[in-house]
C-alpha atoms as a PDB file:
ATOM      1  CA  UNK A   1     -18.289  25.836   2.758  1.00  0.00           C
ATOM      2  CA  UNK A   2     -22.136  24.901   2.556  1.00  0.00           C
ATOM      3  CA  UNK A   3     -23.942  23.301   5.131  1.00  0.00           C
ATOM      4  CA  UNK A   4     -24.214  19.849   3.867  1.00  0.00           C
ATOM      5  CA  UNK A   5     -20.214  20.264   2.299  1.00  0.00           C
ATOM      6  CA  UNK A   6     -18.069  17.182   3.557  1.00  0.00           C
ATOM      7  CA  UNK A   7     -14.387  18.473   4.445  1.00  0.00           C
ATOM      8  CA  UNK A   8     -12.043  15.509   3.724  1.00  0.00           C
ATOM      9  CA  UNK A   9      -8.312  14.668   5.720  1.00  0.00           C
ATOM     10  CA  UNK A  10      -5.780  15.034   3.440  1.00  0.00           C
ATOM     11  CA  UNK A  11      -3.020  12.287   2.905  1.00  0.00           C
ATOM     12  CA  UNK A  12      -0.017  11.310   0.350  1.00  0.00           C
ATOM     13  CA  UNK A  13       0.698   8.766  -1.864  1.00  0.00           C
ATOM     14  CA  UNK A  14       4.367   8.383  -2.973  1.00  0.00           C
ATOM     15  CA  UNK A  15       4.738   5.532  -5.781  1.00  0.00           C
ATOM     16  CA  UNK A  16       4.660   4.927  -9.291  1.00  0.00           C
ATOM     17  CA  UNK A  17       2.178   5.642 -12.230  1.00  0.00           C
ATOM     18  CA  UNK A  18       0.098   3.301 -14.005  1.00  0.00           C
ATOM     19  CA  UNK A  19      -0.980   3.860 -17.034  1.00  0.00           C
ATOM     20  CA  UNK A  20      -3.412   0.790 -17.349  1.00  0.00           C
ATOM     21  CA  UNK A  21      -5.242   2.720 -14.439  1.00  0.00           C
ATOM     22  CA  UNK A  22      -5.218  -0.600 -12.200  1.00  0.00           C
ATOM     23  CA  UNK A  23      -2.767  -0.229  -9.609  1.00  0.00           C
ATOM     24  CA  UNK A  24       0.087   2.040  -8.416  1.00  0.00           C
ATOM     25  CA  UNK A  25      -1.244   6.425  -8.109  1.00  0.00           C
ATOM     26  CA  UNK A  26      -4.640   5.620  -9.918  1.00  0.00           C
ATOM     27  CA  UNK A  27      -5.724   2.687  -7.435  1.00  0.00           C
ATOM     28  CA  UNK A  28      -4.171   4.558  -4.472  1.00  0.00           C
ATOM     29  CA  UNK A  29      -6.330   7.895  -5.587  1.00  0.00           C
ATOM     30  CA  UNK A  30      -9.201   6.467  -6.414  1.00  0.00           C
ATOM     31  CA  UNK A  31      -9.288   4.094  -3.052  1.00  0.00           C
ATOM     32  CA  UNK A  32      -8.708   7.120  -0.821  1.00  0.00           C
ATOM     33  CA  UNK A  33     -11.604   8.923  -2.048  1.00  0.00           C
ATOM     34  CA  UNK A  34     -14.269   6.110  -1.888  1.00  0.00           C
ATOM     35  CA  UNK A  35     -12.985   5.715   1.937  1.00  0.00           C
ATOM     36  CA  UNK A  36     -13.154   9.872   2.088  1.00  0.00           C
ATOM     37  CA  UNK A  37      -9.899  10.880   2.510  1.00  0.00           C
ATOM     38  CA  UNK A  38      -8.254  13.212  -0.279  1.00  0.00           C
ATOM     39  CA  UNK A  39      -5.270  12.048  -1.709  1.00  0.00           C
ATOM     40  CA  UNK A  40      -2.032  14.282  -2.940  1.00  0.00           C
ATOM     41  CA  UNK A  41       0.464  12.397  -4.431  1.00  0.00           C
ATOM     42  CA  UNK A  42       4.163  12.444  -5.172  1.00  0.00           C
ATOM     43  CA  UNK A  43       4.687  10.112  -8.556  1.00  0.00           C
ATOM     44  CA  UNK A  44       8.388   8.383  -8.008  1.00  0.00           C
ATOM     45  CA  UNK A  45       8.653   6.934 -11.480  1.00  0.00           C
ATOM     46  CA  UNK A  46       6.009   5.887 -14.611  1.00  0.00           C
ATOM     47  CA  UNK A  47       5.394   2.852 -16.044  1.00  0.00           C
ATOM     48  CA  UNK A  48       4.135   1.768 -19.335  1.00  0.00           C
ATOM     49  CA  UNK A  49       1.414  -0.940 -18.104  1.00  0.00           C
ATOM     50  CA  UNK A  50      -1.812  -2.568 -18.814  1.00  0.00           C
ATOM     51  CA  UNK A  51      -3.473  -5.744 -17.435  1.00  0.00           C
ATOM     52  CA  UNK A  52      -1.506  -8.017 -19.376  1.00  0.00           C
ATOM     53  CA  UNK A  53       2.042  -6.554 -18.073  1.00  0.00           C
ATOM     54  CA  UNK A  54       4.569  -4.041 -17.306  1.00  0.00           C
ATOM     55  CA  UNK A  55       6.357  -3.033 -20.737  1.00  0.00           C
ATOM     56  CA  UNK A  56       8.188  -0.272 -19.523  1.00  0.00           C
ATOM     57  CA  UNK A  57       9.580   2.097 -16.035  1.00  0.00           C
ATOM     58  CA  UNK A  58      11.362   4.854 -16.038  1.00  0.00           C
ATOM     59  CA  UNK A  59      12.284   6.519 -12.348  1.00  0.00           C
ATOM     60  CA  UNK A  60      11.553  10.364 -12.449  1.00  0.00           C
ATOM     61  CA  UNK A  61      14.764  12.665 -11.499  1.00  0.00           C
ATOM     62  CA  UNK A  62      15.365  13.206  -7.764  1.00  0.00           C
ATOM     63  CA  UNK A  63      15.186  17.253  -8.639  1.00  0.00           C
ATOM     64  CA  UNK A  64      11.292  16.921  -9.484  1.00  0.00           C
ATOM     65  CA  UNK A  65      10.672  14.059  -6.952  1.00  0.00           C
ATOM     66  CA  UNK A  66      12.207  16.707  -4.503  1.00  0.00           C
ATOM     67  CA  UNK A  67      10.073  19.808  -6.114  1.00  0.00           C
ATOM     68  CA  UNK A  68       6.690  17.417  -5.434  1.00  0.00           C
ATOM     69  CA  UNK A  69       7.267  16.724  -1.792  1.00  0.00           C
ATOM     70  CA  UNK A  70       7.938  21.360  -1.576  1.00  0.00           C
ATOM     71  CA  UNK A  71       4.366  21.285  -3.012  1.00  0.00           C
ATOM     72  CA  UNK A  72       2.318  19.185  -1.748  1.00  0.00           C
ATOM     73  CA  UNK A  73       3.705  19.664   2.094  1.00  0.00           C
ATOM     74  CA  UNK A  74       3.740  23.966   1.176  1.00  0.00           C
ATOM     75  CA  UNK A  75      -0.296  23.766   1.046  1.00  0.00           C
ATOM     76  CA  UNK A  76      -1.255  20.582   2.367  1.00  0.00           C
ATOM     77  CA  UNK A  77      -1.833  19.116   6.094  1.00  0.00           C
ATOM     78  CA  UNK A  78      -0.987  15.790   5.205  1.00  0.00           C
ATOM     79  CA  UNK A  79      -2.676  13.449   8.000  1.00  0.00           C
ATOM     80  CA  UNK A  80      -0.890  10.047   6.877  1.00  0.00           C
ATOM     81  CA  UNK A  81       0.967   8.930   4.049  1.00  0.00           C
ATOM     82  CA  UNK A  82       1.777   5.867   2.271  1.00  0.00           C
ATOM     83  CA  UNK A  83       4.631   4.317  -0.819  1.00  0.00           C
ATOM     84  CA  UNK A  84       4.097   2.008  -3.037  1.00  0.00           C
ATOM     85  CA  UNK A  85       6.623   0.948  -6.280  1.00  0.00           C
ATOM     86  CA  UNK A  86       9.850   2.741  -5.494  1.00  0.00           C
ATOM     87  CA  UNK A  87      12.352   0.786  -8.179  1.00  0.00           C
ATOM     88  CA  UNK A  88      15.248   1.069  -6.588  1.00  0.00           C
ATOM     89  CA  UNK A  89      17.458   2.121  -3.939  1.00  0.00           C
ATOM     90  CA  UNK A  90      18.351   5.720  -4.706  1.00  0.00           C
ATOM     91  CA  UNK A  91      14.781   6.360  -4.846  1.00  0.00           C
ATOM     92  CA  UNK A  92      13.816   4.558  -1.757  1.00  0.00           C
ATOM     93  CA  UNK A  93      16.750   7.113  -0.190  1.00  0.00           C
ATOM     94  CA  UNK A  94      14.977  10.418  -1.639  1.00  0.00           C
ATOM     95  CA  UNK A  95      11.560   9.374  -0.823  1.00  0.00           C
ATOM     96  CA  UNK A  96      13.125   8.563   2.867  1.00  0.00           C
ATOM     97  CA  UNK A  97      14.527  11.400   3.170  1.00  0.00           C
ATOM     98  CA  UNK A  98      11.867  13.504   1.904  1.00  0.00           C
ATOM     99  CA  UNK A  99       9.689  11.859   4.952  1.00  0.00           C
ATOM    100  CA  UNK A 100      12.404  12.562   7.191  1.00  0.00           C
ATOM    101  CA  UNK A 101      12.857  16.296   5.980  1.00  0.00           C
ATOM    102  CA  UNK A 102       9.251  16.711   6.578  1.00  0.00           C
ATOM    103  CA  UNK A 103       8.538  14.614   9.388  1.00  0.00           C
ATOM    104  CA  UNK A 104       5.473  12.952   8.052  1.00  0.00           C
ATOM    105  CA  UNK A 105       3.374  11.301  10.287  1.00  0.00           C
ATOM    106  CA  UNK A 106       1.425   8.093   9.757  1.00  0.00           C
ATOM    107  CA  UNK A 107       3.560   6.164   6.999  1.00  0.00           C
ATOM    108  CA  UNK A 108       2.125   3.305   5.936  1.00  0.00           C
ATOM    109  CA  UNK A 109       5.196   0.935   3.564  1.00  0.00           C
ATOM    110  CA  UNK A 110       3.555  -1.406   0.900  1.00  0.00           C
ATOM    111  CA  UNK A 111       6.775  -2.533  -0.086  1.00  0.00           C
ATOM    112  CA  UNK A 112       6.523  -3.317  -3.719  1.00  0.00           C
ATOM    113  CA  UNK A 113       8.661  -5.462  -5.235  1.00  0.00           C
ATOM    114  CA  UNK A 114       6.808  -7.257  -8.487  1.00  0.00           C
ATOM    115  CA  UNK A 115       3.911  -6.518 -10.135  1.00  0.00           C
ATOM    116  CA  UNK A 116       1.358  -8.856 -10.965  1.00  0.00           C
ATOM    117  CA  UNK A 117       3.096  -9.612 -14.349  1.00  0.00           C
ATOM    118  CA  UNK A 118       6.241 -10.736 -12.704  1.00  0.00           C
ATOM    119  CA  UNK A 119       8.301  -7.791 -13.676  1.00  0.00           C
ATOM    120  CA  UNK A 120      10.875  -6.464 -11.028  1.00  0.00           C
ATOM    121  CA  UNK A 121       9.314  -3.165  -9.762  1.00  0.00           C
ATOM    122  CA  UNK A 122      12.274  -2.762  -6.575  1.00  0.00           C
ATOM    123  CA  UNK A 123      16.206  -3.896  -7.116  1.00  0.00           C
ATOM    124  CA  UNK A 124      18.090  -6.316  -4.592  1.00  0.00           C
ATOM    125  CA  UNK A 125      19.593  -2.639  -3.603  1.00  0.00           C
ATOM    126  CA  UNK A 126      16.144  -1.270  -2.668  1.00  0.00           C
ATOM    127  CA  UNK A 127      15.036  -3.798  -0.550  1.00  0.00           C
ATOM    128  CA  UNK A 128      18.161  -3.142   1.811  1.00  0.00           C
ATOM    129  CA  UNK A 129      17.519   0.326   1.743  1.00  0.00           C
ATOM    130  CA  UNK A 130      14.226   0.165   2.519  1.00  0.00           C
ATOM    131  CA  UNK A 131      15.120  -2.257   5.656  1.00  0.00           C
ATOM    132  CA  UNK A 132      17.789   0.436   6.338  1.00  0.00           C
ATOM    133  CA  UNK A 133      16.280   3.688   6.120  1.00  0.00           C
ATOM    134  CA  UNK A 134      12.393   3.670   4.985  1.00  0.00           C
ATOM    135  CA  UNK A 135      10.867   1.006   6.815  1.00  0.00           C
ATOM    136  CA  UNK A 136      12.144   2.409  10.724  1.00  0.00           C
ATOM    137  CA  UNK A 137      10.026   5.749   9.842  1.00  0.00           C
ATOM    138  CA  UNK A 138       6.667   3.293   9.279  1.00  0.00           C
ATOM    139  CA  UNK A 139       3.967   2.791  11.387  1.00  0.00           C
ATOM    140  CA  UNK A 140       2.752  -0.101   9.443  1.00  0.00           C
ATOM    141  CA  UNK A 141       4.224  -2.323   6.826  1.00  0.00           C
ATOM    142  CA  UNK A 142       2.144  -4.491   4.341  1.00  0.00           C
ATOM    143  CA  UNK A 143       4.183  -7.343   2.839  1.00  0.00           C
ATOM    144  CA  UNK A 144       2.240  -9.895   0.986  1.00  0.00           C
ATOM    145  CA  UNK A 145       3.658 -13.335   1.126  1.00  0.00           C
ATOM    146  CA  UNK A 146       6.563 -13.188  -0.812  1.00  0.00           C
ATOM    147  CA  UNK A 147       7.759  -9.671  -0.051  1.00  0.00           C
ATOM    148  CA  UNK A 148       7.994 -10.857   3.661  1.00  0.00           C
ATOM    149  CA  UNK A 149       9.756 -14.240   3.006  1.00  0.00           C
ATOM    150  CA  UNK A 150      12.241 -11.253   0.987  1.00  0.00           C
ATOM    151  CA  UNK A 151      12.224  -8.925   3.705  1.00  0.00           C
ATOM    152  CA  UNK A 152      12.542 -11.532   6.944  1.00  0.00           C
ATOM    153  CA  UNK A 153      15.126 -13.973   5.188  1.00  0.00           C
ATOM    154  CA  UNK A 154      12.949 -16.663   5.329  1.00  0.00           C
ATOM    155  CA  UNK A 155      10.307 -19.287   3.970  1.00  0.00           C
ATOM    156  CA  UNK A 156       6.947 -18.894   5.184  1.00  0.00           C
ATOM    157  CA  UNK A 157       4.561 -22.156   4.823  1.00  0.00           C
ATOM    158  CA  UNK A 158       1.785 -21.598   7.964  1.00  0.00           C
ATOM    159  CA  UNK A 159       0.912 -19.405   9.916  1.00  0.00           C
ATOM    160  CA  UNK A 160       3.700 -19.377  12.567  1.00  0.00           C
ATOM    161  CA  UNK A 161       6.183 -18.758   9.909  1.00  0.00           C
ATOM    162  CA  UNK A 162       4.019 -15.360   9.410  1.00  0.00           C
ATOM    163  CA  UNK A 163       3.970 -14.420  12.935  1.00  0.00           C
ATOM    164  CA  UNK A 164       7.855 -14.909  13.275  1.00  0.00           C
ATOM    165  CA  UNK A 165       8.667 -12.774  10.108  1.00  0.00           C
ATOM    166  CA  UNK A 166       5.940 -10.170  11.399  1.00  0.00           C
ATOM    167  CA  UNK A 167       8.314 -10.345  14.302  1.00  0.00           C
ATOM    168  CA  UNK A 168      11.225  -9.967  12.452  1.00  0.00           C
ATOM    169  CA  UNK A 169      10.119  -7.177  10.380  1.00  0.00           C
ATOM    170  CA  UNK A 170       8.979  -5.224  13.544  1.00  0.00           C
ATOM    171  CA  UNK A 171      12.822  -5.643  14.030  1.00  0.00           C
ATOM    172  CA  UNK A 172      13.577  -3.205  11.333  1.00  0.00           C
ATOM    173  CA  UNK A 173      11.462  -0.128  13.301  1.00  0.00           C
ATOM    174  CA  UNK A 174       8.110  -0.462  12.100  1.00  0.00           C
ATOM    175  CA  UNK A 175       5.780  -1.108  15.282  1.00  0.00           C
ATOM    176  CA  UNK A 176       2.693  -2.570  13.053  1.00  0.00           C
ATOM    177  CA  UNK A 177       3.049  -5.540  10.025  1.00  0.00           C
ATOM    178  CA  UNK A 178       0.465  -6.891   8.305  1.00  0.00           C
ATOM    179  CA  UNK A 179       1.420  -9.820   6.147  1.00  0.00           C
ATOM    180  CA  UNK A 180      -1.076 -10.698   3.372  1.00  0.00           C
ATOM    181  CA  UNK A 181      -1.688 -13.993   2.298  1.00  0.00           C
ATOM    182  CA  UNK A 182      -3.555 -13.614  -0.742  1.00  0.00           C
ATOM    183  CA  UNK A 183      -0.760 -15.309  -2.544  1.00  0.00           C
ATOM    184  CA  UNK A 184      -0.929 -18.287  -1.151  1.00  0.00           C
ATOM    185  CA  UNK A 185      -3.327 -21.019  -2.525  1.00  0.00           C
ATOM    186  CA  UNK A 186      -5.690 -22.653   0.159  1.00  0.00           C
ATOM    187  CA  UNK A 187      -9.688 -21.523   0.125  1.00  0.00           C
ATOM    188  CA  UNK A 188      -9.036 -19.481   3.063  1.00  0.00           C
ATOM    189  CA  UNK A 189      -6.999 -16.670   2.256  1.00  0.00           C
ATOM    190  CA  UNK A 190      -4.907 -15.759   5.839  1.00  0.00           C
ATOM    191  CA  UNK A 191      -3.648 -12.181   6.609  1.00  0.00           C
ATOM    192  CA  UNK A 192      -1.225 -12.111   9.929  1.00  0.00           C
ATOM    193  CA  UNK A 193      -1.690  -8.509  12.162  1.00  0.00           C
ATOM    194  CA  UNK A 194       1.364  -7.876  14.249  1.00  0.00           C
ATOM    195  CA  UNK A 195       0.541  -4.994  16.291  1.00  0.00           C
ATOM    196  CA  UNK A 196       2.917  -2.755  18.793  1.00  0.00           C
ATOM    197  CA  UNK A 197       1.192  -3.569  21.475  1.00  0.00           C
ATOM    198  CA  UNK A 198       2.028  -7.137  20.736  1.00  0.00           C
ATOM    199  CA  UNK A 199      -1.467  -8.248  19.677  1.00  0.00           C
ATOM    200  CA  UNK A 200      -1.737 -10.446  17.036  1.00  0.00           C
ATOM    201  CA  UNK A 201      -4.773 -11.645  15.072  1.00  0.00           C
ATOM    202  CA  UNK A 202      -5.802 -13.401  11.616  1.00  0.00           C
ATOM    203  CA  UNK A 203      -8.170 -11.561   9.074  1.00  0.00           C
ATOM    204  CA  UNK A 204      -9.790 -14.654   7.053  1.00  0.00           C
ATOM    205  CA  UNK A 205     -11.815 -14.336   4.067  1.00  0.00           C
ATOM    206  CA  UNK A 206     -13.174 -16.891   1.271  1.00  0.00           C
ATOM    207  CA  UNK A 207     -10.836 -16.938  -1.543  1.00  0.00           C
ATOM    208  CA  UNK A 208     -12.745 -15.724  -4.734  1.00  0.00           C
ATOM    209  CA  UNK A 209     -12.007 -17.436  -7.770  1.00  0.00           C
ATOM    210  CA  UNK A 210     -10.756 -14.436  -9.896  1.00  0.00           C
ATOM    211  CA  UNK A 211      -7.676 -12.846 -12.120  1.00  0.00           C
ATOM    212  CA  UNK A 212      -9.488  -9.111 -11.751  1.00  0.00           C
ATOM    213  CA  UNK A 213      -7.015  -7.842  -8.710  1.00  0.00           C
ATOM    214  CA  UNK A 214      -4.839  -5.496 -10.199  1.00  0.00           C
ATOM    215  CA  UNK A 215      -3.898  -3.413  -7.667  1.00  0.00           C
ATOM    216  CA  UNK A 216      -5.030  -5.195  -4.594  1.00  0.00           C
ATOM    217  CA  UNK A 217      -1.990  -4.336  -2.469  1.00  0.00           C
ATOM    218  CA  UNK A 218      -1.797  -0.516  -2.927  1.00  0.00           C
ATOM    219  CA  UNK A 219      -5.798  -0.399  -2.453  1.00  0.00           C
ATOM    220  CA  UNK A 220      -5.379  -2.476   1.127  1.00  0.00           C
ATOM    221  CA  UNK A 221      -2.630  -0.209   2.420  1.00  0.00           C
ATOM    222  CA  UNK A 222      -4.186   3.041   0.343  1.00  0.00           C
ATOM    223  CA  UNK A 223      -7.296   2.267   2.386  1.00  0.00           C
ATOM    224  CA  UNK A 224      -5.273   1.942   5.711  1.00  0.00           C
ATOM    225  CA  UNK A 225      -3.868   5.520   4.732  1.00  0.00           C
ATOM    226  CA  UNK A 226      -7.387   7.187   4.276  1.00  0.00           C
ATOM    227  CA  UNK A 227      -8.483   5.786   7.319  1.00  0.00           C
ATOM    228  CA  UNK A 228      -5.402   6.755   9.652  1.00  0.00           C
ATOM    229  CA  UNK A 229      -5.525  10.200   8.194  1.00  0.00           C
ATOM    230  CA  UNK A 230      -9.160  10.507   9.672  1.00  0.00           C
ATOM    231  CA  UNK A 231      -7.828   9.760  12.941  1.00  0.00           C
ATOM    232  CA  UNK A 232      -8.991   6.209  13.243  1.00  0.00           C
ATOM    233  CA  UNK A 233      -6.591   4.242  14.968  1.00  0.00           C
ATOM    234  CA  UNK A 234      -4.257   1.288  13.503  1.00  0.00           C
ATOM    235  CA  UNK A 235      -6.323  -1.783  14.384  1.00  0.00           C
ATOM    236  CA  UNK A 236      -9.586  -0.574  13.240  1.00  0.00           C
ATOM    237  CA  UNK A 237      -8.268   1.302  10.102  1.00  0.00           C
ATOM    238  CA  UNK A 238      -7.163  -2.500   9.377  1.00  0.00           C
ATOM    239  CA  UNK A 239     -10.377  -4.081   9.782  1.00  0.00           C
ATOM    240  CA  UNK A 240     -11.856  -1.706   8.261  1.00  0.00           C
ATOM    241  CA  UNK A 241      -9.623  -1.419   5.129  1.00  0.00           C
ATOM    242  CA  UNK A 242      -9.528  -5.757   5.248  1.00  0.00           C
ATOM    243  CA  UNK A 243     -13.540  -4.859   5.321  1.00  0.00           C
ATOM    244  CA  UNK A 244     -13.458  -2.673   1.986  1.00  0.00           C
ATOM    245  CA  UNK A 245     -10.747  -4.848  -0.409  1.00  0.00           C
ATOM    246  CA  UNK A 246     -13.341  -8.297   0.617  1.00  0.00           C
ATOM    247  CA  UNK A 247     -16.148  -6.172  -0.707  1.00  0.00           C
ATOM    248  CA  UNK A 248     -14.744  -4.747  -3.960  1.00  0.00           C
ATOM    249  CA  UNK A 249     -12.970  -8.096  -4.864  1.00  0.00           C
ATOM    250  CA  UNK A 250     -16.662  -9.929  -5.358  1.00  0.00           C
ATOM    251  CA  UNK A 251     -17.181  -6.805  -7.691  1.00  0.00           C
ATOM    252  CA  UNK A 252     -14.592  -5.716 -10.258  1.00  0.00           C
ATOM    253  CA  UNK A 253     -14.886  -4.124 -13.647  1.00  0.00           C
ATOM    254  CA  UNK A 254     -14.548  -6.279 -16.693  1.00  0.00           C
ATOM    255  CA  UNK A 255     -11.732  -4.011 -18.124  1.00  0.00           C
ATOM    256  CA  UNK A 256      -8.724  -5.303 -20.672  1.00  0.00           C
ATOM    257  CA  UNK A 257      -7.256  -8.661 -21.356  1.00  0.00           C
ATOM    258  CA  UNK A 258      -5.333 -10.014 -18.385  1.00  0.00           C
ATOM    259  CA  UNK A 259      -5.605  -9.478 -14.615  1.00  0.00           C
ATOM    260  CA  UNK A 260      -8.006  -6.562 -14.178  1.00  0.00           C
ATOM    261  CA  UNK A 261      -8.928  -3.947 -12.561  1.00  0.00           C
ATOM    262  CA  UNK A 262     -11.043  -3.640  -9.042  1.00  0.00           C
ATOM    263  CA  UNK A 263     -13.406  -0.972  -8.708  1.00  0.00           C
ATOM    264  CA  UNK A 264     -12.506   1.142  -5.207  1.00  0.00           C
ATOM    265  CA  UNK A 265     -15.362   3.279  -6.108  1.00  0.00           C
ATOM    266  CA  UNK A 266     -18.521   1.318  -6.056  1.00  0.00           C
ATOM    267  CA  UNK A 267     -18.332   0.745  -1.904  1.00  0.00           C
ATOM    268  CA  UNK A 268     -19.172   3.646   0.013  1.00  0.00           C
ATOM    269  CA  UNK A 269     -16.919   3.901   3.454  1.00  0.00           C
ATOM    270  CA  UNK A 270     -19.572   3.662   6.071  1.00  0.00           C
ATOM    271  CA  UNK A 271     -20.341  -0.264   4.708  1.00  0.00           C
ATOM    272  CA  UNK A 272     -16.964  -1.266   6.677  1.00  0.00           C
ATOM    273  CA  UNK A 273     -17.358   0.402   9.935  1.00  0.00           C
ATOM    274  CA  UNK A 274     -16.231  -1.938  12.641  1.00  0.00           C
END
């Protein structure tokens, strides 16, 4: 290695492909190396996808989901780790399982459940099996709005209602939530930060008047990933990560017909230090 060579952490990204390039692998890959992490990944299923919609998904077979995890973990020293789409519940069981088997450390859950175009991209099934059996192995969870209404069992209107289904997420196993609230509709979008230590805080930002987030969700927790894999600890690799998506959401590309694309590699990492 030269002199002036930068050695990157290495982390994991187990989720689904997109073939628009917007959200799912591609957003998680590209997000980890603009915050300087590198990024293996385990693809779960593919999807035919642009900005417009998801057309088509078709879960891969457990034998080369299985085969992925032997590679990457054979060569690797995987730092952190994070999932993303997982369609349904026998996959959320392998990819569980697969954690389990190799004890990965640093699991960050984005708990996909519909993509932007309202297609179904986790069953009924899944979501119970990710209570049951993915979610306890988490350090951090990152529901937006309407996964954690899903997940908690109930309807979340202010911001008490997000601090009692943090709560009752943290139930499940997972020490650190962050709920997202850039699906609600006031000018002030609201985040909620549950942490194990039981500090709690809002990240606020200025809603920007945009369709061009595809992919906002796996680059927040992608971000997260690449910054716990560098050591940094949860509530700064938050901030910092909160930090980042504000940044590249003012910028995006002006890429294909519906909601498009953000562009995780125009911000350096040091611009979000906290």
């Amino acid at each position: 290695m030269q002199e002036n060579d930068e050695q990157y952490p290495e982390a994991l990204t187990i989720a689904g492909s997109d073939s628009g390039g917007g959200a799912g692998i591609s957003a998680d890959i590209k997000t980890m190396q603009a915050c300087k992490t590198f990024s293996t990944y385990v693809i779960v299923g593919v999807t035919a996808q642009n900005t417009l919609n998801v057309q088509a998904q078709y879960p891969l077979p457990k034998k080369i989901i299985d085969q992925q995890f032997a590679s990457v973990l054979a060569d690797f020293d995987i730092r952190s780790a994070k999932t993303g789409a997982l369609f349904n519940a026998e996959h959320v069981k392998i990819v569980a399982d697969n954690i389990r088997k190799y004890k990965i450390q640093n699991l960050v859950v984005d708990p996909v459940m519909v993509a932007k175009g309202e297609t179904r991209l986790l069953t009924n099934d899944g979501v119970k099996m990710m209570i049951k059996g993915l979610i306890p192995q988490a350090e951090l969870v990152t529901p937006n709005l309407p996964e954690a209404e899903i997940l908690a069992g109930q309807k979340i209107n202010d911001e008490a209602d997000m601090q009692q289904a943090a709560k009752t997420i943290q139930g499940f196993g997972c020490p650190n939530v962050i709920i997202k609230g850039g699906h609600g509709t006031n000018a002030i979008v609201t985040d909620f930060v549950q942490l194990k230590n039981k500090k709690s805080y809002l990240l606020k930002s200025r809603r920007i008047n945009t369709k061009r987030t595809h992919g906002t969700g796996d680059t927040l927790s992608a971000a997260i990933s690449a910054y716990l894999a560098q050591g940094i600890d949860m509530d700064t690799a938050i901030k910092r990560a909160h930090g980042y998506l504000a940044k590249i959401i003012k910028h995006p590309l002006y890429i294909g017909h519906g909601h498009g694309p953000l562009n995780q590699g125009e911000w350096s990492n040091s611009k979000y230090e906290v």
